[in-house]
C-alpha atoms as a PDB file:
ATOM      1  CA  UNK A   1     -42.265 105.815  19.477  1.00  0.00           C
ATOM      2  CA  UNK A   2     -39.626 107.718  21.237  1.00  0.00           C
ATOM      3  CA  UNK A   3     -39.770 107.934  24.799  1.00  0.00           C
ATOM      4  CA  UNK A   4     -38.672 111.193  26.617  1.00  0.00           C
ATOM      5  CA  UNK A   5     -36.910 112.336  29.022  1.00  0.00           C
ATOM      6  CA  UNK A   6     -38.281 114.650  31.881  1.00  0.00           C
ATOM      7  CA  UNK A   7     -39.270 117.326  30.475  1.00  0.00           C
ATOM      8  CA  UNK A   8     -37.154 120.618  31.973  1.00  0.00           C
ATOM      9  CA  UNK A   9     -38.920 123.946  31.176  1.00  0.00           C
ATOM     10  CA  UNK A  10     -36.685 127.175  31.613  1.00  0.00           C
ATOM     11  CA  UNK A  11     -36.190 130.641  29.715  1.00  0.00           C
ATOM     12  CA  UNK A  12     -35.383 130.514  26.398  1.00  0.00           C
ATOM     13  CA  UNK A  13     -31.326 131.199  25.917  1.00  0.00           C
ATOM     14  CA  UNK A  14     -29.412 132.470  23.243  1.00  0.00           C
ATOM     15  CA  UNK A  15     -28.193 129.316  22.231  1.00  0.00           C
ATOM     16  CA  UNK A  16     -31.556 128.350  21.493  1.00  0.00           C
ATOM     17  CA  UNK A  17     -32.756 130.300  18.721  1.00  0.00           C
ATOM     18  CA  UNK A  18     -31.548 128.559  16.408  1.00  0.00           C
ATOM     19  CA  UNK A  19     -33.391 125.215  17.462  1.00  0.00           C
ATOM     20  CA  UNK A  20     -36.467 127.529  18.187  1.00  0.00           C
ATOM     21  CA  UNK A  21     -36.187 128.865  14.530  1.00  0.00           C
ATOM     22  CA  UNK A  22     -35.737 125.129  12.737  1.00  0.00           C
ATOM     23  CA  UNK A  23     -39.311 124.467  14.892  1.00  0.00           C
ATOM     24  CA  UNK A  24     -41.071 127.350  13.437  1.00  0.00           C
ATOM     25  CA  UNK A  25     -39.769 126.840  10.032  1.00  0.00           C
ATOM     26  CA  UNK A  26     -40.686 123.115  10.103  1.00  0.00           C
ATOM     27  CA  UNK A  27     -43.951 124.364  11.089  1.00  0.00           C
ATOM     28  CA  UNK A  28     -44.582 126.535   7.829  1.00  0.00           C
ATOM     29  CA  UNK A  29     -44.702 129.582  10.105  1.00  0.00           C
ATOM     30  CA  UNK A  30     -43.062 132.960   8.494  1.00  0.00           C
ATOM     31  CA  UNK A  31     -41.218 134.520  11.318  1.00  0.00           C
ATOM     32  CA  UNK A  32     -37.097 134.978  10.391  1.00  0.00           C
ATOM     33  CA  UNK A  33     -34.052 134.670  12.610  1.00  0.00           C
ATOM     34  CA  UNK A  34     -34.757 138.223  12.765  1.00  0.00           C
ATOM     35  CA  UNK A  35     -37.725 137.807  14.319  1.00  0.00           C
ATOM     36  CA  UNK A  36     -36.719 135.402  17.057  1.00  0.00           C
ATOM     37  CA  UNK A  37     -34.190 137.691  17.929  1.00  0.00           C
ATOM     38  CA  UNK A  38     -36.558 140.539  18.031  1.00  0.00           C
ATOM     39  CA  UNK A  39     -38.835 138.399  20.774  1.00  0.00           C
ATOM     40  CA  UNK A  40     -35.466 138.056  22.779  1.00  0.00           C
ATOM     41  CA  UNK A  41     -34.112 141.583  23.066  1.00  0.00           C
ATOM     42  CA  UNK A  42     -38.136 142.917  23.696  1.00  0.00           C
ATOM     43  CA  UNK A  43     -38.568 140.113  26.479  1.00  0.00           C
ATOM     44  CA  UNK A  44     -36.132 138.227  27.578  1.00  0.00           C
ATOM     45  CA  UNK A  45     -37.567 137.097  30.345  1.00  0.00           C
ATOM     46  CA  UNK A  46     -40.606 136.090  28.584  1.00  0.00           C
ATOM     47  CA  UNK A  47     -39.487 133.856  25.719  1.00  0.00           C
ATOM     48  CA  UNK A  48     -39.275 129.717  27.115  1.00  0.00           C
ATOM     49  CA  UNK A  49     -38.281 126.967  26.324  1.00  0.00           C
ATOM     50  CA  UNK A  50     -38.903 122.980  26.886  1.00  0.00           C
ATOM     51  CA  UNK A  51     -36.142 120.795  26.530  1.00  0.00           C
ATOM     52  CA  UNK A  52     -36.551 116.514  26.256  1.00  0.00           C
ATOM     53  CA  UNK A  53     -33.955 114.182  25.514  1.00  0.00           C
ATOM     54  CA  UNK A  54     -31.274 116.866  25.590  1.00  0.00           C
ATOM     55  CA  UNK A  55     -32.795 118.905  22.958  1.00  0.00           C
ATOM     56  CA  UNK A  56     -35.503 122.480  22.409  1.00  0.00           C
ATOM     57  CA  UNK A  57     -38.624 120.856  21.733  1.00  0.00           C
ATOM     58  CA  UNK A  58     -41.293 123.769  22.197  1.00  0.00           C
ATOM     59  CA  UNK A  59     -41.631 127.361  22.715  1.00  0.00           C
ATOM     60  CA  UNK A  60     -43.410 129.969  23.761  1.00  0.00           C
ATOM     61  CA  UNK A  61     -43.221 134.064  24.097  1.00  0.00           C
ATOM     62  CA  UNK A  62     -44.777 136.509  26.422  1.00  0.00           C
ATOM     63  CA  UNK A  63     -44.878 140.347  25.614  1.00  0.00           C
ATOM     64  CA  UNK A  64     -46.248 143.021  27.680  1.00  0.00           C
ATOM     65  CA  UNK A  65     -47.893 145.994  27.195  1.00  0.00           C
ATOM     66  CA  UNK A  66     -47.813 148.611  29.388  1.00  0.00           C
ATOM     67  CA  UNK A  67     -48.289 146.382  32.379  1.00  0.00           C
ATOM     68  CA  UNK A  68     -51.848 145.803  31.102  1.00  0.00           C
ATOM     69  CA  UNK A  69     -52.130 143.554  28.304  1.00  0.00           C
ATOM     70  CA  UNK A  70     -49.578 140.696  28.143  1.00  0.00           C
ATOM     71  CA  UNK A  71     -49.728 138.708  24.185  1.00  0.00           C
ATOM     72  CA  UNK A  72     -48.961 135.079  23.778  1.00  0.00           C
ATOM     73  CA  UNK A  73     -47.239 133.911  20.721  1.00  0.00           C
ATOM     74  CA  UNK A  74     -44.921 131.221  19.294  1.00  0.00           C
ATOM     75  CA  UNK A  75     -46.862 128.101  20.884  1.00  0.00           C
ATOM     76  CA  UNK A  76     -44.861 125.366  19.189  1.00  0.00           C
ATOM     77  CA  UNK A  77     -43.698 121.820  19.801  1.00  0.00           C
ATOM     78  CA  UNK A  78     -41.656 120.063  17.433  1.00  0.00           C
ATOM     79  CA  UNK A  79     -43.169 117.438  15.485  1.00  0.00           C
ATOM     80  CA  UNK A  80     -41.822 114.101  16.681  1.00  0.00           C
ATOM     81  CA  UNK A  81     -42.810 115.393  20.203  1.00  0.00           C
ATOM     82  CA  UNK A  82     -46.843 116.822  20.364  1.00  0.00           C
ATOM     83  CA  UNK A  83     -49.492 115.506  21.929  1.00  0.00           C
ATOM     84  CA  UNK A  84     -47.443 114.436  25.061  1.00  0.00           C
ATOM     85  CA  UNK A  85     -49.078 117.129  27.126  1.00  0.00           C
ATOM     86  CA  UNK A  86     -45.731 119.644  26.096  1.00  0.00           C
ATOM     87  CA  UNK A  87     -47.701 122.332  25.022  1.00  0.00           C
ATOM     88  CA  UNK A  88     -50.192 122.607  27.746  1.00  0.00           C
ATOM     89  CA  UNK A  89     -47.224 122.268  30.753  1.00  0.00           C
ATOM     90  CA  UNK A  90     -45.243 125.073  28.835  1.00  0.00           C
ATOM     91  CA  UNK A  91     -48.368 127.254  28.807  1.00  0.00           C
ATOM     92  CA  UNK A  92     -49.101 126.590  32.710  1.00  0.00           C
ATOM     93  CA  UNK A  93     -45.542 127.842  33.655  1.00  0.00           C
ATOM     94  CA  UNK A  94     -45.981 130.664  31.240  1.00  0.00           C
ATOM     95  CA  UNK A  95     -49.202 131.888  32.842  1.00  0.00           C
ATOM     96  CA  UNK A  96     -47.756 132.270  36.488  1.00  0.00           C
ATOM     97  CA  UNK A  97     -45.758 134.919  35.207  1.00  0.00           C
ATOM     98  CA  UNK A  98     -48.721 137.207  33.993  1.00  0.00           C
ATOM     99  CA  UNK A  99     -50.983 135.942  36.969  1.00  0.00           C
ATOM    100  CA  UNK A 100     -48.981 136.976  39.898  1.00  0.00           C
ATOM    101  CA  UNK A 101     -48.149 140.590  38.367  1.00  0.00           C
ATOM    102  CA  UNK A 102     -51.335 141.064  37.708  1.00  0.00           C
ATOM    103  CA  UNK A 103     -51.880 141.823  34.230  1.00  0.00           C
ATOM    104  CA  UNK A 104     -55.776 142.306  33.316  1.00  0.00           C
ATOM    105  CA  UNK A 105     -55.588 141.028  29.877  1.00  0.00           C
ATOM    106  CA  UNK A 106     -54.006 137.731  28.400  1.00  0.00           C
ATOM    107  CA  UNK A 107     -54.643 137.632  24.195  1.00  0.00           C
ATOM    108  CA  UNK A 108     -53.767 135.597  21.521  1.00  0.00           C
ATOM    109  CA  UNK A 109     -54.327 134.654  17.832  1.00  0.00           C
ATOM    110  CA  UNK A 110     -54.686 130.397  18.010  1.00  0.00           C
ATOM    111  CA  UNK A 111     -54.905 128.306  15.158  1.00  0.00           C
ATOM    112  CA  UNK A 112     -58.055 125.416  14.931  1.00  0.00           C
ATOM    113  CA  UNK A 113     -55.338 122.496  16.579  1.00  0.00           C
ATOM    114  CA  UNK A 114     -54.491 125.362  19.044  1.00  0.00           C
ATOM    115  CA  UNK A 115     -57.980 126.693  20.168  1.00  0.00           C
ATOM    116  CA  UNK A 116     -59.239 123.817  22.231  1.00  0.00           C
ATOM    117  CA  UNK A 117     -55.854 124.040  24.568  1.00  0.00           C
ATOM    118  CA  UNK A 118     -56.074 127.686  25.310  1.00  0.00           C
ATOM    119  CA  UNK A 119     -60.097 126.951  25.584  1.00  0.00           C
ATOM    120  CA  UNK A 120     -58.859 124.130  28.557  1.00  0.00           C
ATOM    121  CA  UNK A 121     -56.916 126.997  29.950  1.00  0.00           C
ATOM    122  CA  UNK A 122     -59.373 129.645  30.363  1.00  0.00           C
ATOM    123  CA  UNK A 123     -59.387 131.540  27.005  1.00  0.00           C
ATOM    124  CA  UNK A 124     -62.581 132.566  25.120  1.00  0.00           C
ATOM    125  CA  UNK A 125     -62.765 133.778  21.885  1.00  0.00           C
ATOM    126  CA  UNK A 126     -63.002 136.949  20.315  1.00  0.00           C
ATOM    127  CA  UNK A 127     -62.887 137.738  17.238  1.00  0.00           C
ATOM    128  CA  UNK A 128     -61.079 135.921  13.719  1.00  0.00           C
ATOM    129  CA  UNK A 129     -58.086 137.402  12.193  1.00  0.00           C
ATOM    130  CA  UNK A 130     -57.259 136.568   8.751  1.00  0.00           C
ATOM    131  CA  UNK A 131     -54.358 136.213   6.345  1.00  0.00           C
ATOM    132  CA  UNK A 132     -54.534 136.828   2.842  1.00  0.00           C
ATOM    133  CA  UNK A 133     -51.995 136.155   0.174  1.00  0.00           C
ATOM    134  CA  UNK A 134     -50.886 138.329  -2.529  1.00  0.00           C
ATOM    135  CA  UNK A 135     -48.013 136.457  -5.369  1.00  0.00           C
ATOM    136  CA  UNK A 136     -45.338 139.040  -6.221  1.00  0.00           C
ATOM    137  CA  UNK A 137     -44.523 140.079  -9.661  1.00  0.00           C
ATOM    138  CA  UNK A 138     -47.281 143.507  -9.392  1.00  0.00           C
ATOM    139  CA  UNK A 139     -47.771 145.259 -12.530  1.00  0.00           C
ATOM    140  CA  UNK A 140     -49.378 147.831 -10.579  1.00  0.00           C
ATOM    141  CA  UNK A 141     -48.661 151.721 -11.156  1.00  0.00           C
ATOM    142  CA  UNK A 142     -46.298 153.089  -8.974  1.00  0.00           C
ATOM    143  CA  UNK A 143     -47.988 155.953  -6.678  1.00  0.00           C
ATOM    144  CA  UNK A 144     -46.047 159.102  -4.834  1.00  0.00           C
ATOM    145  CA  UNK A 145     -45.551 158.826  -1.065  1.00  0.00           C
ATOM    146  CA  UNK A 146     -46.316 161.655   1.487  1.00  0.00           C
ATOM    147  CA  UNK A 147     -43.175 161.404   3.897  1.00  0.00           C
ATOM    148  CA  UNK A 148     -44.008 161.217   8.003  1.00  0.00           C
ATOM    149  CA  UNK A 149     -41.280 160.888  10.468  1.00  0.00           C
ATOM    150  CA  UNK A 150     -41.761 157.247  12.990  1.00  0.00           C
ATOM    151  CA  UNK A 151     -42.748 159.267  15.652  1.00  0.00           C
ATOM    152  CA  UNK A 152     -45.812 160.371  13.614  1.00  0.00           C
ATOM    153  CA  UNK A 153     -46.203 156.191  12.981  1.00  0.00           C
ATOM    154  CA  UNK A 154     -45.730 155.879  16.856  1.00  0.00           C
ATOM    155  CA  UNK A 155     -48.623 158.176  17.497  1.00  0.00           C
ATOM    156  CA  UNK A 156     -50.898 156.845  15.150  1.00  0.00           C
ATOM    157  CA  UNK A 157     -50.371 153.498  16.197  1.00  0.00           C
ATOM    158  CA  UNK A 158     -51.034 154.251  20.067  1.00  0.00           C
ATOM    159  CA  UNK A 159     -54.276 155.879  19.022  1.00  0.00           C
ATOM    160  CA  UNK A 160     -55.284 152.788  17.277  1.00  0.00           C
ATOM    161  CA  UNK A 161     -54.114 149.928  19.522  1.00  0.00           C
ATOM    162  CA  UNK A 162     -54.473 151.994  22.594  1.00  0.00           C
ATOM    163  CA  UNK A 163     -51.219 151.230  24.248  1.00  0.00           C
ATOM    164  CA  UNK A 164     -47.467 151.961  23.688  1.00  0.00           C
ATOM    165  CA  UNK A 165     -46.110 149.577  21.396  1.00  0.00           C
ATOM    166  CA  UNK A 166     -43.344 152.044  20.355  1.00  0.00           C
ATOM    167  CA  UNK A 167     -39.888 149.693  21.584  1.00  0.00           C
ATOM    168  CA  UNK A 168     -41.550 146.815  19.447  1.00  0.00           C
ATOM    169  CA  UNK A 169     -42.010 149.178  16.480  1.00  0.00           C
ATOM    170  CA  UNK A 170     -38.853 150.981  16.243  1.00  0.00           C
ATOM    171  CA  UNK A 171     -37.599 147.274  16.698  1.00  0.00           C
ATOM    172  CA  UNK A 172     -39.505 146.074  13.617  1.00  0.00           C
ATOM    173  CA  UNK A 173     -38.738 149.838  11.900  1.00  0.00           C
ATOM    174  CA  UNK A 174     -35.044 148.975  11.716  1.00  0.00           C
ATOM    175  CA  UNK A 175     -35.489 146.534   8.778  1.00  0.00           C
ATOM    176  CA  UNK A 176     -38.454 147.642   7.259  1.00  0.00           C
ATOM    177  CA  UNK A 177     -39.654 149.649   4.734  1.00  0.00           C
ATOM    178  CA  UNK A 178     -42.292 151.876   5.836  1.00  0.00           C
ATOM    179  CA  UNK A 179     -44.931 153.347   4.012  1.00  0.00           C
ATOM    180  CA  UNK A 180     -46.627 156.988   5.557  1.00  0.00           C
ATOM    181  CA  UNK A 181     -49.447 159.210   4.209  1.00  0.00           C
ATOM    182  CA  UNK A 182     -50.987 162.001   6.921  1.00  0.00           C
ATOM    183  CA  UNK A 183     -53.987 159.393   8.083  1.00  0.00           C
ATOM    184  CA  UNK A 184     -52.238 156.006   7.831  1.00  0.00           C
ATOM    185  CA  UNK A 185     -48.863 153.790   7.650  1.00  0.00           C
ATOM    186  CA  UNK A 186     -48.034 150.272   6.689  1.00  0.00           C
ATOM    187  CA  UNK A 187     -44.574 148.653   7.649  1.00  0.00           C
ATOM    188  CA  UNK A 188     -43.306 146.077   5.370  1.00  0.00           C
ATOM    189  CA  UNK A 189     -40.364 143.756   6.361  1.00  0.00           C
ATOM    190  CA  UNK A 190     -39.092 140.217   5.427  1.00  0.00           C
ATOM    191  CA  UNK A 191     -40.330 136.812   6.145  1.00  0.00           C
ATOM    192  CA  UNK A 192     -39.423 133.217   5.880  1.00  0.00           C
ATOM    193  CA  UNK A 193     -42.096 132.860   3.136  1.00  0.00           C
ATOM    194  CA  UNK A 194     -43.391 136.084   2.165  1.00  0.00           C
ATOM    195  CA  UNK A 195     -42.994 139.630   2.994  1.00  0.00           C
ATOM    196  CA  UNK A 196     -44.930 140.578   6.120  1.00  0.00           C
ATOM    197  CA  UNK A 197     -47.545 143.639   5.695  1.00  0.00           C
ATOM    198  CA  UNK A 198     -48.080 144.967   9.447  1.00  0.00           C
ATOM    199  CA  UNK A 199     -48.295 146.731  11.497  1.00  0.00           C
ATOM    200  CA  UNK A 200     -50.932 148.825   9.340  1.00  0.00           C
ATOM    201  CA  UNK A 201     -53.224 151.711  10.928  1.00  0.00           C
ATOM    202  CA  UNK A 202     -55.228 153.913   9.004  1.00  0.00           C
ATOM    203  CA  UNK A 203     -57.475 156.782  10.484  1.00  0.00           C
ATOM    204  CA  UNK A 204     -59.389 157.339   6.957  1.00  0.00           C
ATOM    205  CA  UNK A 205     -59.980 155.083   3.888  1.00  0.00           C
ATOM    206  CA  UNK A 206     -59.038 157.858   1.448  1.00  0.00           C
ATOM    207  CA  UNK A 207     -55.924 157.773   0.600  1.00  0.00           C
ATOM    208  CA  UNK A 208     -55.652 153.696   2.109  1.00  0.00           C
ATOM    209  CA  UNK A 209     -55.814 152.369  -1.146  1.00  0.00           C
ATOM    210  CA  UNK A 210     -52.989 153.935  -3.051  1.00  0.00           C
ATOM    211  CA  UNK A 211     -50.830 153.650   0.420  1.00  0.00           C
ATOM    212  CA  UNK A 212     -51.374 149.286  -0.421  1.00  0.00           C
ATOM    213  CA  UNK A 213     -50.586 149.695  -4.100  1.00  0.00           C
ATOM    214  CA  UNK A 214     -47.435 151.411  -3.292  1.00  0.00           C
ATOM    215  CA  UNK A 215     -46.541 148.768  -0.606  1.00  0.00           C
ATOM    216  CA  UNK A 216     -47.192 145.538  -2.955  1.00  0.00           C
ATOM    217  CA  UNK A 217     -45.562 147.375  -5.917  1.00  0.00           C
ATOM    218  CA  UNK A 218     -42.640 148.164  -3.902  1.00  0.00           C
ATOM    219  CA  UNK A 219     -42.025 144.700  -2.745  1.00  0.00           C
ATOM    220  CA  UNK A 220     -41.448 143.796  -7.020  1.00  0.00           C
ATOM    221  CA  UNK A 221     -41.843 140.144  -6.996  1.00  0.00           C
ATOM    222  CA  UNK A 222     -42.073 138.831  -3.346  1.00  0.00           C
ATOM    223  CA  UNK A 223     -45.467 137.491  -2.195  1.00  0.00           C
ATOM    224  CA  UNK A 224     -47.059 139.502   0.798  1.00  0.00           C
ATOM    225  CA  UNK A 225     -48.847 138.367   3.775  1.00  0.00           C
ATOM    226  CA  UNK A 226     -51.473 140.779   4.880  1.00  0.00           C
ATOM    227  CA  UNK A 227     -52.954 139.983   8.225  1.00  0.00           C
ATOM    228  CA  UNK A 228     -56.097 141.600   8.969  1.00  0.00           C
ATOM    229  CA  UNK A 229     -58.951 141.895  11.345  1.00  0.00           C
ATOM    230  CA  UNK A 230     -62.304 140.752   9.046  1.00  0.00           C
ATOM    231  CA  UNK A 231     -64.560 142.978  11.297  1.00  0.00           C
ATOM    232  CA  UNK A 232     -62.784 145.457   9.366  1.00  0.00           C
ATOM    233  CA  UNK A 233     -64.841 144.984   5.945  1.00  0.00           C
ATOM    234  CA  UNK A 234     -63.054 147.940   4.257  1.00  0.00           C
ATOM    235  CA  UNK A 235     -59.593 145.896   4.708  1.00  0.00           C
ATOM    236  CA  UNK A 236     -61.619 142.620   3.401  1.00  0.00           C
ATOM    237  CA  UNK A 237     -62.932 144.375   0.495  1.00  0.00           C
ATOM    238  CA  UNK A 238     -59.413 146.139  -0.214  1.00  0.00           C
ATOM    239  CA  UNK A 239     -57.761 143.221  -0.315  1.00  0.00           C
ATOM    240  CA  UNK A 240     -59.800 141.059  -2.371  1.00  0.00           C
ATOM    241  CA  UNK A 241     -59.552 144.127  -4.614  1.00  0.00           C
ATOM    242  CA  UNK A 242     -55.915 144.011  -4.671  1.00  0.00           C
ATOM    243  CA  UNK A 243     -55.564 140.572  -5.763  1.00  0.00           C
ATOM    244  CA  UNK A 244     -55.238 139.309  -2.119  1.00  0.00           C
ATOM    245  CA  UNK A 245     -56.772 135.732  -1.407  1.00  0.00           C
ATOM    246  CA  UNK A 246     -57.857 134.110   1.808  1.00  0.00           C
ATOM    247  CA  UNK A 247     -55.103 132.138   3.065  1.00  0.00           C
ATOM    248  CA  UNK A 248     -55.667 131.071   6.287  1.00  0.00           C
ATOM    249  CA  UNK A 249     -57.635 131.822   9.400  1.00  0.00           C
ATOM    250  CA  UNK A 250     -56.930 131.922  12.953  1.00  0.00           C
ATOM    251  CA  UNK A 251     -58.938 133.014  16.051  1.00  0.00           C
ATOM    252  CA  UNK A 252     -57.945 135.848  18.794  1.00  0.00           C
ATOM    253  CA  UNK A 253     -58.644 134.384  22.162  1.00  0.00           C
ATOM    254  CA  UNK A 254     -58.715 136.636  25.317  1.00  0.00           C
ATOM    255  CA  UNK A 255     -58.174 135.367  29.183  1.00  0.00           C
ATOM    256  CA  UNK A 256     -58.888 138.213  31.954  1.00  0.00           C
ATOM    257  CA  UNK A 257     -60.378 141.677  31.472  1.00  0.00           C
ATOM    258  CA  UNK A 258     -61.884 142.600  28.375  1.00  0.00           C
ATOM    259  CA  UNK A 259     -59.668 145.003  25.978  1.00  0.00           C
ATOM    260  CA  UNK A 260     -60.236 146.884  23.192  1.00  0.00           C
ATOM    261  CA  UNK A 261     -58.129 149.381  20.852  1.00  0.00           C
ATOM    262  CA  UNK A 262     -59.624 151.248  17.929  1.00  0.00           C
ATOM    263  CA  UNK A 263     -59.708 148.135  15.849  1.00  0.00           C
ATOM    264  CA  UNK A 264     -61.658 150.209  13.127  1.00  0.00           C
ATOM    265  CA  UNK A 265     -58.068 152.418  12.353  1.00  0.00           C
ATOM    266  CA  UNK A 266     -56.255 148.736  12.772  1.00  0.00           C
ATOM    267  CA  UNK A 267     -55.922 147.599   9.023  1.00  0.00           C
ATOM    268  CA  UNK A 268     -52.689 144.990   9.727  1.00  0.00           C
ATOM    269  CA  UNK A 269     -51.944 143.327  12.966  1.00  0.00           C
ATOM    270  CA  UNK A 270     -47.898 143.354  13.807  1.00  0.00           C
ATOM    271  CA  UNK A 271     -48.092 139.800  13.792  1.00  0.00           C
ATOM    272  CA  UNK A 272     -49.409 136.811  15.251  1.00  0.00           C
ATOM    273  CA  UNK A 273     -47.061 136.487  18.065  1.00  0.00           C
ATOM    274  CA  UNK A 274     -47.174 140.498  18.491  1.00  0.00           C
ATOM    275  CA  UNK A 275     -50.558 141.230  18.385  1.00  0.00           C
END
C-alpha cells in the first residue's frame, strides 16, 4: 500500500489538465480535453486540484451562475489513491469558496459511491437524472431543419433553466453541431466515448421528435449519450422510442436554498459537471 505524502490542495493549473484528463478517462467518464479546457477558461478560479507524492491525484470544479447557483462537478480521485479521506478534504476547501460569497444554492449530479460523501457534507437529494445510450449506425430518415440564430438558443435556454448560462453555451456552441426548430434546440458535440446530446430545451413536444431523429441521424455511426431528467416522462418515453437504453443513473443533490428552473422545457442537461 503506498503511503502518501501530505496532501497539498491548490487551484487547478494549466499544466494539470492533462493529469486531470488521464483521471477522468481512467474513470470511464466522457468529458474530452476539450472539455477540461472548457471548465478552465469558464472558472479558473474554481477548478482544484490535490496533489500527493508529487503528482494530481483528484479534482474538482466549481461554476457559478449568476451569483446564485454555484454547480459541483468533476469529483475524482485517482484510483491507487481513494478512500484516504482525498475526496472529502478537496470538497471542504471547495465549499469555503461558495460559503463566504454567499451563494444560495450548491447542486450536483452524484453517482451511488458519491452520494453518501456529499450526504456527510450537507447535501440532500433531489431528484435522479438519467443517461441513456443510443449505438450509432441510424438508419433513420433524414428530416429538414428550421434554422434559429444562438441567440434564439440563448433565450430559450434562460427561460428553461432560469439563469444565464449563455458564456458556457457559446463555449460548448463552438464545437458543436446544433440542432434549432422555433420551440426547441439540442446541441450535439464530441465525447471521450460517445457523442454528448445536451444541452436540450424544448417548449412543446411537437416538433421534439423529428428535432432527435435529425440529431442521432446526423451523428452517422457514433453512439450518443442523452442525459435526461426522468420527471420528464415525455423525454423517457422518447427515448426508449428512439432506440435509447438506460445506461446509468445518478442523483442531483442540492445544499442551501431550494432552486428550480422550468425543468418541464429541460429535455438534456449540459452535462454532469455543468448542470
Amino acid at each position: 500500500m503506498n503511503t502518501a505524502t501530505t496532501p497539498v490542495i491548490a487551484s487547478l493549473a494549466e499544466h494539470d489538465l492533462a493529469g486531470a484528463l488521464q483521471i477522468s478517462s481512467a474513470a470511464g467518464w466522457n468529458q474530452t480535453a476539450s472539455d477540461w479546457r472548457m471548465l478552465f477558461r469558464l472558472a479558473p478560479d474554481g477548478c482544484f486540484a490535490l496533489h500527493a507524492d508529487g503528482k494530481l491525484v483528484a479534482t474538482t470544479s466549481l461554476l457559478r451562475y449568476e451569483d446564485r447557483l454555484g454547480w459541483i462537478g468533476m469529483v475524482l480521485t485517482h484510483a491507487d489513491y481513494r478512500r484516504r479521506g482525498f475526496a472529502h478534504a478537496l470538497l471542504e476547501h471547495v465549499l469555503t469558496r461558495p460559503d463566504a460569497e454567499r451563494i444560495a444554492t450548491l447542486k450536483l449530479d452524484a453517482t451511488e459511491q458519491g452520494q453518501p460523501l456529499y450526504e456527510r457534507l450537507g447535501f440532500t437529494p433531489e431528484q435522479p437524472v438519467e443517461r441513456w445510450l443510443r449505438p450509432g449506425n441510424s438508419e433513420l430518415p433524414a428530416t429538414d431543419q428550421c434554422r434559429q440564430s444562438l441567440e434564439a438558443c440563448l433565450t430559450m435556454d434562460r427561460e428553461a433553466f432560469g439563469l444565464d448560462r449563455s458564456t458556457l453555451l457559446r463555449d460548448i456552441s463552438k464545437r458543436s453541431a446544433i440542432f434549432t426548430s422555433e420551440n426547441a434546440f439540442i446541441f450535439r458535440r464530441p465525447g471521450l466515448n460517445a457523442q454528448y446530446m445536451g444541452p436540450f430545451v424544448s417548449r412543446n413536444t411537437d416538433d421534439t421528435r423529428a428535432l432527435v431523429i435529425q440529431c442521432i441521424q446526423n451523428a452517422g455511426e457514433a453512439a450518443c449519450f442523452w442525459d435526461l431528467l426522468p420527471r420528464n416522462t415525455a423525454a423517457v418515453d422518447l427515448a426508449r422510442d428512439l432506440g435509447f437504453v438506460r445506461h446509468r443513473e445518478l442523483v442531483r443533490m442540492r445544499r442551501g436554498a431550494p432552486y428550480a428552473g422550468r425543468d418541464a422545457w429541460i429535455w438534456g442537461i449540459a452535462g454532469f459537471e455543468l448542470g
